[in-house]
Protein backbone atom coordinates (compact mmCIF):
# COMPACT_ATOMS: atom_id res chain seq x y z
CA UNK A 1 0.00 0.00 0.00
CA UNK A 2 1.27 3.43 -0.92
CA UNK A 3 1.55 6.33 1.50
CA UNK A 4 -0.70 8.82 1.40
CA UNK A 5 0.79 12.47 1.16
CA UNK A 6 -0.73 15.84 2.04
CA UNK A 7 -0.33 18.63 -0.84
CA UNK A 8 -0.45 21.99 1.60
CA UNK A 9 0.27 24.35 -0.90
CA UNK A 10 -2.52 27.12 -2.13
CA UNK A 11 -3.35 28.93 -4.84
CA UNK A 12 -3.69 32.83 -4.81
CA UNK A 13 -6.80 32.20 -7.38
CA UNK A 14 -8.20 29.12 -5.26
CA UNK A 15 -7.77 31.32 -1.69
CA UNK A 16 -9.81 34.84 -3.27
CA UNK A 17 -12.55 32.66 -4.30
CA UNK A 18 -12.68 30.62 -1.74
CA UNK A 19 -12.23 27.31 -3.27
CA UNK A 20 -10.29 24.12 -3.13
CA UNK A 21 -6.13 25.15 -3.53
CA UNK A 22 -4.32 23.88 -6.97
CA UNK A 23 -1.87 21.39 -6.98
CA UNK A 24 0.15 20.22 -9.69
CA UNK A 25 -0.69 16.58 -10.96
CA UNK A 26 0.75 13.84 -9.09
CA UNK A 27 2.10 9.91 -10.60
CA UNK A 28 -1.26 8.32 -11.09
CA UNK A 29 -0.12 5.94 -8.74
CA UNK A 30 0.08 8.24 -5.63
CA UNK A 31 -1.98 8.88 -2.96
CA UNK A 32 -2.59 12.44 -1.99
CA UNK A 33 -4.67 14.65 0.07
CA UNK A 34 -5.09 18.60 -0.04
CA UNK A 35 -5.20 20.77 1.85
CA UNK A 36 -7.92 23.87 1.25
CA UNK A 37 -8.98 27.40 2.50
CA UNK A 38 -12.98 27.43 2.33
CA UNK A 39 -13.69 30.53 4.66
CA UNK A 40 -11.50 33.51 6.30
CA UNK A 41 -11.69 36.25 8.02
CA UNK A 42 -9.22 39.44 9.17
CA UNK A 43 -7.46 36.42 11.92
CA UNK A 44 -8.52 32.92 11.20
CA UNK A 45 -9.69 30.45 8.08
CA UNK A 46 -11.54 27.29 8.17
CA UNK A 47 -9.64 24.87 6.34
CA UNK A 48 -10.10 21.81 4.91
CA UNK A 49 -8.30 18.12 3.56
CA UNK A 50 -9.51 16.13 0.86
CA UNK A 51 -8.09 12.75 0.93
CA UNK A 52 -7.85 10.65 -1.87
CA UNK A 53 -6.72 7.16 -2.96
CA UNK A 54 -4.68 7.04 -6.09
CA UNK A 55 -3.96 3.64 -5.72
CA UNK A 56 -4.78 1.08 -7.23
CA UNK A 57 -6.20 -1.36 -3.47
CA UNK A 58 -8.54 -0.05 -0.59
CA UNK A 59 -7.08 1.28 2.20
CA UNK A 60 -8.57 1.23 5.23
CA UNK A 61 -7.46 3.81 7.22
CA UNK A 62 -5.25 7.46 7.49
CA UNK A 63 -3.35 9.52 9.51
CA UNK A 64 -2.89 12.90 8.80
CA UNK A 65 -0.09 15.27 10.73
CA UNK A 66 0.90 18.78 10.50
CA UNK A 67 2.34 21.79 12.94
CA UNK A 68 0.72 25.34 12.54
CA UNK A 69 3.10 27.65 12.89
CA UNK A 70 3.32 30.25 16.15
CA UNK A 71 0.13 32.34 17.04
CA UNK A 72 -2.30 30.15 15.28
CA UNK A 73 -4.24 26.50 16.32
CA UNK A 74 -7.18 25.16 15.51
CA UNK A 75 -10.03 25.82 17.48
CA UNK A 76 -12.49 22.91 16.24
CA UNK A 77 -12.39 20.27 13.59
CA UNK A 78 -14.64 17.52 12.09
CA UNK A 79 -14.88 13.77 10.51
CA UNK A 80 -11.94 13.49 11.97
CA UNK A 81 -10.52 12.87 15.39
CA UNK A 82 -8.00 15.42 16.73
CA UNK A 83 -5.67 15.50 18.89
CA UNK A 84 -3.01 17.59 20.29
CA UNK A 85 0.86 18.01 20.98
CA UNK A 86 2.14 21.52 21.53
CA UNK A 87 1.76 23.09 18.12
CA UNK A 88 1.47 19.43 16.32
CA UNK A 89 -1.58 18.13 15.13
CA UNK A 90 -2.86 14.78 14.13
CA UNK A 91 -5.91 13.44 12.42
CA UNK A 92 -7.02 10.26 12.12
CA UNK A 93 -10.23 8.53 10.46
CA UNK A 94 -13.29 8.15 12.35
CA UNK A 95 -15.46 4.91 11.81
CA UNK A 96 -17.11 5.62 8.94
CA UNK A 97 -14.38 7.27 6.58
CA UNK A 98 -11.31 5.46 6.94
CA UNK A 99 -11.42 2.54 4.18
CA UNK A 100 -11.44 4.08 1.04
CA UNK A 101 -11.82 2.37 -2.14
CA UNK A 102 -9.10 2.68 -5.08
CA UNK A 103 -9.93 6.34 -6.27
CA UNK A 104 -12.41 7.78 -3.24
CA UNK A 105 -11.98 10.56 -1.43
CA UNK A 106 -12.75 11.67 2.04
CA UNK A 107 -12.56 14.94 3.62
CA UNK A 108 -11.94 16.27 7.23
CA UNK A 109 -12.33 20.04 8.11
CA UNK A 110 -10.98 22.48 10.84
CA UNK A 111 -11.14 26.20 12.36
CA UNK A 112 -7.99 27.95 12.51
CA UNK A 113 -7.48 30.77 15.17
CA UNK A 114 -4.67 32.69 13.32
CA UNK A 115 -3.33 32.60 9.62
CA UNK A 116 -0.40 29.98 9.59
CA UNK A 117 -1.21 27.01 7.24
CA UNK A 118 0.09 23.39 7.69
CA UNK A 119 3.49 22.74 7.93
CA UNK A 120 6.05 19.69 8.32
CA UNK A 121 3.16 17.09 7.41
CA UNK A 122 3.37 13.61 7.43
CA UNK A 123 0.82 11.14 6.25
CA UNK A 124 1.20 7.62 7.81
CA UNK A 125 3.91 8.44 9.28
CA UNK A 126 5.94 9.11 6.11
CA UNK A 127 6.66 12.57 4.39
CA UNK A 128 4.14 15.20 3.29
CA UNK A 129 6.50 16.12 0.31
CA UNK A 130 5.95 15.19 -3.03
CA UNK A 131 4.03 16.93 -6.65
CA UNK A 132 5.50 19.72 -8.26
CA UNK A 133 5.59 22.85 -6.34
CA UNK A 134 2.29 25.57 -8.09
CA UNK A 135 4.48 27.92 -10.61
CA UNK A 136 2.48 30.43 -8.17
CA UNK A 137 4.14 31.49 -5.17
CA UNK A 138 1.31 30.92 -2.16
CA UNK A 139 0.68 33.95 0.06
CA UNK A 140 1.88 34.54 3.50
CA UNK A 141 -1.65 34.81 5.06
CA UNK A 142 -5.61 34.62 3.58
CA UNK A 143 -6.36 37.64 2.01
CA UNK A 144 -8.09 40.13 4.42
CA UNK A 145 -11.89 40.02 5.00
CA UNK A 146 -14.43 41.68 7.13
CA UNK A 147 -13.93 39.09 10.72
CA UNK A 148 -17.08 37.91 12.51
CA UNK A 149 -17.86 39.88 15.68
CA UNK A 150 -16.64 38.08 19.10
CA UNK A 151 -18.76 40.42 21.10
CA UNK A 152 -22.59 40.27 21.20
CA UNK A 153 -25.07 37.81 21.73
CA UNK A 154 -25.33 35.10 19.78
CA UNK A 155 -27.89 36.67 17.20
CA UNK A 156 -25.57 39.57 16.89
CA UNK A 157 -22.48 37.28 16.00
CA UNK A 158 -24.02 35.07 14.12
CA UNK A 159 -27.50 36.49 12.49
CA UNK A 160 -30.02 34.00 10.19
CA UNK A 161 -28.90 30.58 10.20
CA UNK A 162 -28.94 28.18 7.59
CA UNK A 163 -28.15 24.04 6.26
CA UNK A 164 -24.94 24.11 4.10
CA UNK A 165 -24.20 20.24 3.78
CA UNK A 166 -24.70 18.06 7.09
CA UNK A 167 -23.91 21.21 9.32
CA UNK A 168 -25.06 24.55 10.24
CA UNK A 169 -23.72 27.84 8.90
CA UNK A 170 -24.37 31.31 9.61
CA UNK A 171 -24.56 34.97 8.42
CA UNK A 172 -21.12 34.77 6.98
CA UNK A 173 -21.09 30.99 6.03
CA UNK A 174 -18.85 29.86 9.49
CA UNK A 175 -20.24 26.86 10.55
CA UNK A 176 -22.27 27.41 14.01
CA UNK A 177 -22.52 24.23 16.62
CA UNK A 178 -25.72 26.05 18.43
CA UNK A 179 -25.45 24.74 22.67
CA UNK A 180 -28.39 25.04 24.83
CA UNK A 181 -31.15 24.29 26.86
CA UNK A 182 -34.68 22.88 26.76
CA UNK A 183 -37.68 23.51 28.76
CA UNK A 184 -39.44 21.00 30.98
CA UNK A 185 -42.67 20.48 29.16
CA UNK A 186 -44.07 23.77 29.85
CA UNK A 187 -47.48 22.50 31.16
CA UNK A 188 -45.24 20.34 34.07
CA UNK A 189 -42.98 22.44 34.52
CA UNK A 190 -42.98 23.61 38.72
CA UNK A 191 -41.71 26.73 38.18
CA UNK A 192 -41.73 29.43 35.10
CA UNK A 193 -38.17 29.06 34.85
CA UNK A 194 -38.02 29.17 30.54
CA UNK A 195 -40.47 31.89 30.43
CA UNK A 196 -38.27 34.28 32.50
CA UNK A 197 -36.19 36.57 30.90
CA UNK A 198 -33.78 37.31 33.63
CA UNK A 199 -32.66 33.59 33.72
CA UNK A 200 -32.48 33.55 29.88
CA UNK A 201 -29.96 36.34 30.00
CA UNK A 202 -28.21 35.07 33.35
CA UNK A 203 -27.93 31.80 30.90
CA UNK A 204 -26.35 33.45 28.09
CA UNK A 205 -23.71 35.37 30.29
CA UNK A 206 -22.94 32.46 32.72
CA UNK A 207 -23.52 29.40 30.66
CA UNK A 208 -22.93 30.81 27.52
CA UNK A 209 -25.93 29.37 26.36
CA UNK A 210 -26.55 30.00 22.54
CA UNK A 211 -30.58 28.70 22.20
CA UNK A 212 -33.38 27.62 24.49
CA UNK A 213 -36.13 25.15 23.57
CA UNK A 214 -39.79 25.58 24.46
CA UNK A 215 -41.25 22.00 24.67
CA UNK A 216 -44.94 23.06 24.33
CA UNK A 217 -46.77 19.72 25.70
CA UNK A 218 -49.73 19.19 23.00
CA UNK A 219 -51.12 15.81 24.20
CA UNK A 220 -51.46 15.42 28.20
CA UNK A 221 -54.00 17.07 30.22
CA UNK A 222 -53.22 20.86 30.86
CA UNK A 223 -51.19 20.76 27.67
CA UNK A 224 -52.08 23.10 24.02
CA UNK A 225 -54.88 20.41 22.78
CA UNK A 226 -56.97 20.81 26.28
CA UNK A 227 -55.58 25.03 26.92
CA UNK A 228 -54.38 26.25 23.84
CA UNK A 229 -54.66 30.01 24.81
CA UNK A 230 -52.06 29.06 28.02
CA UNK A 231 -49.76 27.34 26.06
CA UNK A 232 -49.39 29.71 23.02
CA UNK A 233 -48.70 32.03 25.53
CA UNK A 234 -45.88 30.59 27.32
CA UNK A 235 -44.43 29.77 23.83
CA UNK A 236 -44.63 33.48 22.48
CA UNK A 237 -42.84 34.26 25.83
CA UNK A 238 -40.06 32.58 25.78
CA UNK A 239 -39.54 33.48 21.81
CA UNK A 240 -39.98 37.36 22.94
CA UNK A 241 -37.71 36.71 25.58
CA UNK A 242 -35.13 35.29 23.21
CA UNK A 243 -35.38 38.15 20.49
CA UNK A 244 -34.62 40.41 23.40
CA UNK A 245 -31.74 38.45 25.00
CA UNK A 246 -30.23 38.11 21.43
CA UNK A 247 -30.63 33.86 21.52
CA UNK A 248 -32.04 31.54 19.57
CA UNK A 249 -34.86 29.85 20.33
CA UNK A 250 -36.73 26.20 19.15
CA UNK A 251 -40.36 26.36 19.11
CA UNK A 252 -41.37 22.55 19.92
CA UNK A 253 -44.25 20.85 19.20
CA UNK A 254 -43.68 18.11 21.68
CA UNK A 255 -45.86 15.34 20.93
CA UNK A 256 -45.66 11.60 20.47
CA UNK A 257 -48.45 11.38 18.01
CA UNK A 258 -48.82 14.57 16.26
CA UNK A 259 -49.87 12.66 13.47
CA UNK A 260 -53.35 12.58 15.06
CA UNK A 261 -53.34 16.41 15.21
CA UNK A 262 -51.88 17.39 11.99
CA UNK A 263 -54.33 19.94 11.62
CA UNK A 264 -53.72 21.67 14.75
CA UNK A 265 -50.34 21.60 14.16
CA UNK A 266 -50.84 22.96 10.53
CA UNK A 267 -52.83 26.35 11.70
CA UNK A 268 -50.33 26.83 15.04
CA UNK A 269 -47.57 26.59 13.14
CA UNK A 270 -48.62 28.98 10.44
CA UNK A 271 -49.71 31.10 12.42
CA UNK A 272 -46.43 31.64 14.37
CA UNK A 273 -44.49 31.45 10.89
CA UNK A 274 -46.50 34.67 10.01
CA UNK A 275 -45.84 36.56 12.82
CA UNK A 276 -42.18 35.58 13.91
CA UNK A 277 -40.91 34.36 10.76
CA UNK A 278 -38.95 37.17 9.85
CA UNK A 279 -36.62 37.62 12.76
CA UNK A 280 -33.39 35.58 12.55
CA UNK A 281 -33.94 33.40 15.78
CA UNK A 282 -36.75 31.51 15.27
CA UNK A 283 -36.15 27.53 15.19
CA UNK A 284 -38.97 24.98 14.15
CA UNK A 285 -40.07 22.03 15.72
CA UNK A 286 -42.82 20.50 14.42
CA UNK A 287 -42.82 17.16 16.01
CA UNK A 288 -40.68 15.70 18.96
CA UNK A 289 -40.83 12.47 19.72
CA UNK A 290 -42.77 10.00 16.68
CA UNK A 291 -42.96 6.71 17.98
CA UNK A 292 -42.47 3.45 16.17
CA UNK A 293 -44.49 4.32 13.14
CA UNK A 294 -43.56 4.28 9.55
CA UNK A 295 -41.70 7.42 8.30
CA UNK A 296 -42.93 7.20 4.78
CA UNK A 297 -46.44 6.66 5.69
CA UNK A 298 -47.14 8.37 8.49
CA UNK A 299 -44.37 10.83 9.77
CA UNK A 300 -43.05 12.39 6.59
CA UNK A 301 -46.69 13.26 4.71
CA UNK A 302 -47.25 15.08 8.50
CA UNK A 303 -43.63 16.81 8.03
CA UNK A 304 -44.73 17.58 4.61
CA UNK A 305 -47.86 19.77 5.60
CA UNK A 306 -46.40 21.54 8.30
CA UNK A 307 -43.59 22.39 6.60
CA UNK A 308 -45.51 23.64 3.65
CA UNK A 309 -47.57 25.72 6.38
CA UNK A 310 -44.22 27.15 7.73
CA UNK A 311 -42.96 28.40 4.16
CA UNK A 312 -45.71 29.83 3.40
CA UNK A 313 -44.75 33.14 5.46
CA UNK A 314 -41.38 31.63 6.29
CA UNK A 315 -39.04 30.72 3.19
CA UNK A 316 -35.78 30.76 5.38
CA UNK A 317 -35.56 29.84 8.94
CA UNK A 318 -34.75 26.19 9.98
CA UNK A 319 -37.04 23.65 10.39
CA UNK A 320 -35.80 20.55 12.74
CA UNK A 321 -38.10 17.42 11.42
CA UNK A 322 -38.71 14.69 14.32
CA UNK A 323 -37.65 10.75 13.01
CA UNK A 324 -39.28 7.77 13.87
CA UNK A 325 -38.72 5.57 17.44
CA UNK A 326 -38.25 8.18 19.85
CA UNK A 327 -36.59 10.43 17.42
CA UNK A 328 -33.47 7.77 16.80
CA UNK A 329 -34.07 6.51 13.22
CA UNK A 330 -32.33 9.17 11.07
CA UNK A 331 -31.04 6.18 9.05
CA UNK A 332 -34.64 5.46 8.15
CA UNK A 333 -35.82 9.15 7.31
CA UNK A 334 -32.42 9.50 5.13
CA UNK A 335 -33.63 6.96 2.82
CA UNK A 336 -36.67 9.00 1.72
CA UNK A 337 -35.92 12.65 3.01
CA UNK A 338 -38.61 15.39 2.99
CA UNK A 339 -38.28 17.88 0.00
CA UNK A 340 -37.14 21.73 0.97
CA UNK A 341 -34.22 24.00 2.37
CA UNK A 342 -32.93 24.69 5.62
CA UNK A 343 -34.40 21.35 7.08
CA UNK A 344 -32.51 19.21 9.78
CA UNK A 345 -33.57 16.21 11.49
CA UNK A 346 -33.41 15.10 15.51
CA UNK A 347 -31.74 12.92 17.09
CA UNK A 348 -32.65 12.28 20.65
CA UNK A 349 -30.08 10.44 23.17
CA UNK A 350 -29.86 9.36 26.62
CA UNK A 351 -26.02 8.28 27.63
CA UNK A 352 -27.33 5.48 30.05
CA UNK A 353 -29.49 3.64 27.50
CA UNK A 354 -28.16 4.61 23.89
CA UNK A 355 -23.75 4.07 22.53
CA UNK A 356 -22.38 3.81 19.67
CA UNK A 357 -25.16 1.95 17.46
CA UNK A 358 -26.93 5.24 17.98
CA UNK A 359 -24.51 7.31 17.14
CA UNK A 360 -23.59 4.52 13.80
CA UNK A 361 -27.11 5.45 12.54
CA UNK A 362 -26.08 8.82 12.76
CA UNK A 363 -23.21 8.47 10.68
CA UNK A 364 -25.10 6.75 8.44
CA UNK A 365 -27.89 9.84 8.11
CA UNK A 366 -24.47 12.01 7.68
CA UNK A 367 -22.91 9.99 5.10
CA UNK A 368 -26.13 10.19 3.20
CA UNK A 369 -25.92 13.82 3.36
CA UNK A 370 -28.78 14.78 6.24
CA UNK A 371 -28.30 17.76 8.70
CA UNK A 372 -28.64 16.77 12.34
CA UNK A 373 -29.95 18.58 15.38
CA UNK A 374 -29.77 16.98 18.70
CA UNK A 375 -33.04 19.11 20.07
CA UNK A 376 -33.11 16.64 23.51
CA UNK A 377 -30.28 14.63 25.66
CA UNK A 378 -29.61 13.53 28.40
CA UNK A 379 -26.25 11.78 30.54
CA UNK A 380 -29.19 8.98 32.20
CA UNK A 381 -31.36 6.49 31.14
CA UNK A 382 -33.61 6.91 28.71
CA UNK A 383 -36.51 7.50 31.15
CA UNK A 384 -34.59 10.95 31.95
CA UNK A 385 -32.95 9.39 35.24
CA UNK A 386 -35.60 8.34 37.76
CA UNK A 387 -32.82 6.26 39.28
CA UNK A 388 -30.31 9.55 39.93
CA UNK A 389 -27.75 7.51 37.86
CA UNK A 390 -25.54 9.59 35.38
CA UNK A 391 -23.63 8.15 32.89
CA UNK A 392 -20.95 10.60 32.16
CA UNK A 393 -17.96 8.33 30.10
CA UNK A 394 -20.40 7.93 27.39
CA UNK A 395 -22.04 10.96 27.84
CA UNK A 396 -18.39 12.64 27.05
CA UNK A 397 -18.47 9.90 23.45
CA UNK A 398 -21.87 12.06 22.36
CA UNK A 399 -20.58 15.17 23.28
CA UNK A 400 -17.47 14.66 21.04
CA UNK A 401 -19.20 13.17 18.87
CA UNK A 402 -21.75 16.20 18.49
CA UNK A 403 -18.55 18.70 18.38
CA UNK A 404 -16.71 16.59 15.39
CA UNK A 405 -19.57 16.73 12.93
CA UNK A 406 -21.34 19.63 13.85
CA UNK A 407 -24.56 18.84 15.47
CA UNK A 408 -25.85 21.80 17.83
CA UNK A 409 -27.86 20.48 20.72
CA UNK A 410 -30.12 21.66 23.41
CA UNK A 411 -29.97 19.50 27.39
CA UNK A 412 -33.07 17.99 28.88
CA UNK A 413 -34.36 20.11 30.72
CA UNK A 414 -34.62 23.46 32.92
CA UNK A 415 -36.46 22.14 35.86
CA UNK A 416 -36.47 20.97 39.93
CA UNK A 417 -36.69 17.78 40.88
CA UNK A 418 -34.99 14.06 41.51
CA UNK A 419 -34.34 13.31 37.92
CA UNK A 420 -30.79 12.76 36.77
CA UNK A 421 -31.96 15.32 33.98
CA UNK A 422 -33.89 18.04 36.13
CA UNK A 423 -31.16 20.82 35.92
CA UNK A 424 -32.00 22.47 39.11
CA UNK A 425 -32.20 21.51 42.83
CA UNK A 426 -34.43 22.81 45.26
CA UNK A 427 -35.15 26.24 46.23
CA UNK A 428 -33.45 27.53 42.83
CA UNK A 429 -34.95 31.14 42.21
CA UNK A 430 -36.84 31.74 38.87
CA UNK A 431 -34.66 34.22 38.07
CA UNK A 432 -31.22 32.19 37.29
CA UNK A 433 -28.38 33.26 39.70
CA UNK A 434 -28.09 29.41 39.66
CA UNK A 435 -24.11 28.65 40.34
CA UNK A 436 -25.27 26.71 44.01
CA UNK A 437 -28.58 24.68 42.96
CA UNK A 438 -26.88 22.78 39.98
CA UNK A 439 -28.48 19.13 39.94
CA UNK A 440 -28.27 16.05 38.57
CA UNK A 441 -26.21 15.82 34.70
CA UNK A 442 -26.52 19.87 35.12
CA UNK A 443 -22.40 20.45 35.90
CA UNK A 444 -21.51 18.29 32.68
CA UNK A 445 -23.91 20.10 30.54
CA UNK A 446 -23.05 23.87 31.57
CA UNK A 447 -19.01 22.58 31.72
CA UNK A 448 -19.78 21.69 27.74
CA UNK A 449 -21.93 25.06 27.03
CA UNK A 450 -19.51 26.82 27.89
C-alpha cells in the first residue's frame, strides 16, 4: 500500500474565491490529500483536507499530521478525530471514513485561530512532500476580509442561520454548533423558569448558552390540545424573551403522536411562521418524539404539511423534522428525506441507555448527506434518570461526537426535581443566579456550554 501524502500548498486564485487550492498533478499511482482554504476572516480560516486514494487497493485507514506555525491553532475540527501536541496536530479517520476504495476521497475540516497554514506534514507516518511545487508562489496569510464579531449575543455574531451540507452555517457561512437548553414540558414544569427573561440572559452570560427550547406539551391534560390560549402564551414568551436576549430559540411541538393532530399543528404553526418568521432566531419544531411508526407513511406526509404551512410566510428559517422511534431513526428518514431547504432532522439520546449503534445510525444519516440537530439529551437512562444515575464516560463519546460533525444540541431540561436530567435543585430562584442549585447531569452540561 502506498503512502498517502498531504499537498499543503494554495493557490492565490483558489484562496480569493474561496475554493479548493491547486496542486500540480501527481504519478497516477500516488496517494494524496489537499489541503484547502474554504472561509477567512481578518485572523482565522476554516480549512479543509480532501483525501484521496490514487492507488490502485482499498485502504482502510489514514493519519494525517501537520504543525501550525506560532500564534495560530485550531479551534475545532470535524470527521476526523484530533488530537493535540504543543503546536502538532494529528488526524485520524473516524469509523465511517477510513477505508477508502481505489480512487475515493474523504474529507476532514478544521477552524484555525490565526493565519499559519500546515506545515512539516506527514501522512502515515511518512513525508508530506511530493508533486510539483504551483508555478504560483502561495501567500503569507488569507487575504483580508471583514472578521465575525466576538462580542454580542449570539444573534448579533451570528445572524439567520442556515443548512450548508450536514452542518449549520451562519450569516457569513462559518459553521455554528448552536449549545443550549430545553424547557421542561411547559405544562409540568414547577416553576416558570423558561419563560423568565432574567434567567435567559443570566444563561447566556454564565452558561454561555446560545438557544433555548420551548417543549410546548400538546397531548397530556393541561397541555395546548386541552388550553391552547395558556400554552401559546408561554411559547410566544419565551420566543420574545429570546429576540430580546439576542438567543435563539426552538419552538417545539412536543408530541408523540402529532400525526393525530396534523391539523392543529398545521394552523399553530402557520400562524407563528406569520408573525415571527422574519426575525433571525426563530427555530422549528414541528414534532418531537414520533414513535415506532412508519416514516414514509405516516411521519413524513405530517412533516410535509407543516412544513408547507411554515414556508408559506417563512421561506428561510430552519425547520428541525422529528424521526421515527423516539426520534433515533435518522437512518430510516435518510432513505426518503422530505423535500425543501434549511431542514434538519433530531436525534434524541440518553447516555445510560443509547452508545455507539446510535450514534452509527447517525453516521449513516451524515454519510447520506442529512443535517442533524440533537433538540433533547440527556447523561441517564432513557426514562430521563428516575434512578439519579448519570452516565458521564459515554455521555463525554456524544458530546465529542456532536462537536466533530457539527450537530448543535439543546440539554433535557430546565427544571427541579430528583431526575438525573432536572437541571435544578431545590429552592433555585426563577430568576437564574443558579451557580449553588446545579443538579443532577446539570455540571456536565453547563461545563460543555460553555
Amino acid at each position: 500500500m502506498r503512502t498517502l501524502r498531504l499537498v499543503t500548498t494554495l493557490a492565490v486564485a483558489g484562496l480569493l474565491a474561496g475554493g479548493a487550492a491547486l496542486v500540480a498533478a501527481t504519478p497516477a499511482s500516488a496517494a494524496t490529500a489537499v489541503f484547502s482554504v474554504t472561509n477567512t476572516w481578518g485572523n482565522g480560516y476554516q480549512g479543509q483536507v480532501t483525501v484521496t486514494n490514487n492507488t490502485s487497493a482499498q485502504i482502510t485507514s489514514w493519519r494525517v499530521e501537520f504543525d501550525l506555525p506560532s500564534g495560530s491553532s485550531v479551534s475545532q475540527s470535524w470527521n476526523a478525530q484530533q488530537t493535540t501536541s504543543g503546536s502538532r496536530y494529528t488526524f485520524t479517520n473516524v469509523s465511517w471514513n477510513g477505508t477508502l476504495a481505489a480512487g475515493a476521497s474523504t474529507s476532514f475540516g478544521f477552524l484555525v485561530n490565526g493565519t499559519g497554514t500546515p506545515l512539516n506534514c506527514t501522512v502515515n507516518g511518512a513525508s508530506c512532500a511530493g508533486g510539483t511545487p504551483p508555478t504560483t508562489p502561495p501567500p503569507t496569510t488569507p487575504p483580508p476580509t471583514t472578521p465575525p464579531p466576538t462580542t454580542g449575543t449570539p444573534v448579533e455574531r451570528h445572524g439567520q442561520l442556515r443548512v450548508c451540507g450536514t452542518t449549520m452555517c451562519d450569516k457569513s457561512g462559518a459553521r455554528v454548533q448552536l449549545r443550549g437548553i430545553s424547557s421542561m414540558w411547559l405544562n409540568w414544569e414547577t416553576a416558570p423558569y423558561a419563560e423568565n427573561l432574567s434567567a435567559l440572559r443570566w444563561m447566556r452570560d454564565n452558561w454561555n448558552l446560545q438557544v433555548i427550547r420551548a417543549a410546548m406539551g400538546v397531548e397530556p391534560a393541561g397541555a395546548y390540545l386541552s388550553d391552547p390560549n395558556k400554552a401559546r402564551t408561554q411559547v410566544e414568551t419565551i420566543i420574545n424573551n429570546a429576540v430580546t436576549a439576542g438567543v435563539y430559540v426552538i419552538v417545539d411541538w412536543h408530541a408523540h403522536e402529532a400525526q393525530n393532530n396534523q391539523s392543529q399543528a398545521v394552523a399553530f404553526f402557520g400562524d407563528l411562521a406569520r408573525r415571527y418568521g422574519h426575525l433571525p432566531n426563530v427555530i422549528w419544531e414541528p414534532y418531537n418524539e414520533p414513535l415506532q411508526v412508519s416514516w414514509t407513511n405516516v411521519i413524513k406526509p405530517y412533516h410535509q404539511a407543516v412544513v408547507s404551512a411554515i414556508r408559506a410566510a417563512d421561506p428561510d428559517n430552519i425547520v428541525v423534522l422529528g424521526t421515527p422511534t423516539w426520534s433515533q431513526d435518522v437512518d430510516v428518514a435518510a432513505a426518503s428525506p422530505v423535500s425543501g431547504t434549511n431542514l434538519m432532522y433530531t436525534l434524541h439520546f440518553y447516555s445510560c441507555t443509547h452508545g455507539s449503534a446510535l450514534r452509527a445510525k447517525g453516521d449513516a444519516a451524515i454519510r447520506a448527506g442529512l443535517a442533524l440537530f440533537v433538540t433533547e439529551w440527556g447523561a441517564s437512562n432513557a426514562d430521563g434518570g428516575l434512578d439519579g444515575r448519570s452516565c458521564l464516560p459515554e455521555a463525554q463519546s456524544w458530546i465529542d461526537w456532536m462537536k466533530a460533525n457539527g450537530i448543535s444540541w439543546t440539554a433535557w431540561k430546565l427544571d427541579v426535581g430528583t431526575d438525573t436530567t432536572n437541571l435544578l435543585s431545590p429552592g433555585a430562584p426563577v430568576t437564574g443566579g443558579w451557580n449553588n442549585y446545579l443538579h443532577g447531569h446539570a455540571p456536565f452540561v453547563v461545563a460543555n456550554m460553555r
